[in-house]
Protein backbone atom coordinates (compact mmCIF):
# COMPACT_ATOMS: atom_id res chain seq x y z
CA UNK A 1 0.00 0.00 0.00
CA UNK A 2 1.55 3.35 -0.89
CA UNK A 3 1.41 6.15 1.96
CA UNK A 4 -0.01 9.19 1.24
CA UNK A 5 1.93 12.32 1.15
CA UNK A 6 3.34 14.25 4.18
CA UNK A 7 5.08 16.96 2.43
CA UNK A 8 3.12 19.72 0.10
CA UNK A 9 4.74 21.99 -1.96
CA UNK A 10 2.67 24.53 -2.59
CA UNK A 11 2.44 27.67 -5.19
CA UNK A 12 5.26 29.91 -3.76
CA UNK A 13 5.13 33.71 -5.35
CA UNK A 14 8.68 33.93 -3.99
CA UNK A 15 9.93 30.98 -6.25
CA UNK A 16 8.47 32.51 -9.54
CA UNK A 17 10.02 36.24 -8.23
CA UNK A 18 13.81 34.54 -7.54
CA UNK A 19 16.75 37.18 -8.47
CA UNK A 20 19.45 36.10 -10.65
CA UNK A 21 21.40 34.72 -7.63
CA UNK A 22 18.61 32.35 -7.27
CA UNK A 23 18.27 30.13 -3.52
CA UNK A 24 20.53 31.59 -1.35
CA UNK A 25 21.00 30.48 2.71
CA UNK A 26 21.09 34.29 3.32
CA UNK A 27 18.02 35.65 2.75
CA UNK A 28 15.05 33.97 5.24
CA UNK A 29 12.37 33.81 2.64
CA UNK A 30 15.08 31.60 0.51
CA UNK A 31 15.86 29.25 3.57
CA UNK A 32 11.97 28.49 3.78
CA UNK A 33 11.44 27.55 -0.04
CA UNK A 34 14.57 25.64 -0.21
CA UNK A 35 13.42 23.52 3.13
CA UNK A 36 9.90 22.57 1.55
CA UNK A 37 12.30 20.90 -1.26
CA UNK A 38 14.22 19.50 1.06
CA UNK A 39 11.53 17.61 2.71
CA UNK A 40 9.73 16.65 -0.38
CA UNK A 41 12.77 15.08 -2.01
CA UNK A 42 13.66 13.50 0.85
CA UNK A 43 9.89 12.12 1.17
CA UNK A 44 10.13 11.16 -2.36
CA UNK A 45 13.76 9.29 -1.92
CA UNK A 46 12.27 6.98 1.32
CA UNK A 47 8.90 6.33 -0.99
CA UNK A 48 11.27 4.66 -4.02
CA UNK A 49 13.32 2.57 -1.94
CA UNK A 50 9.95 1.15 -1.27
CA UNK A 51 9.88 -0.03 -4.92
């Protein structure tokens, strides 16, 4: 039985609005995107060893 999904990524305006130096660890609105990614890949990578 596949479990359902813990981690959402959801529509994030700051994504779309990134500057050219893209995800950074300095700015605090960066650290929070790049965390939901994080999580979801990571969610993801346990799911396929699964299969």
């Amino acid at each position: 039985m596949i479990m359902p999904w813990k981690n959402i990524v959801k529509h994030l305006e700051r994504l779309k609005a990134c500057d050219i130096a893209g995800i950074t660890n300095n700015d605090q609105h960066d650290k929070k995107a790049l965390q939901v990614f994080i999580d979801a890949v990571g969610e993801m990578l346990k799911k396929l060893k699964h299969f």
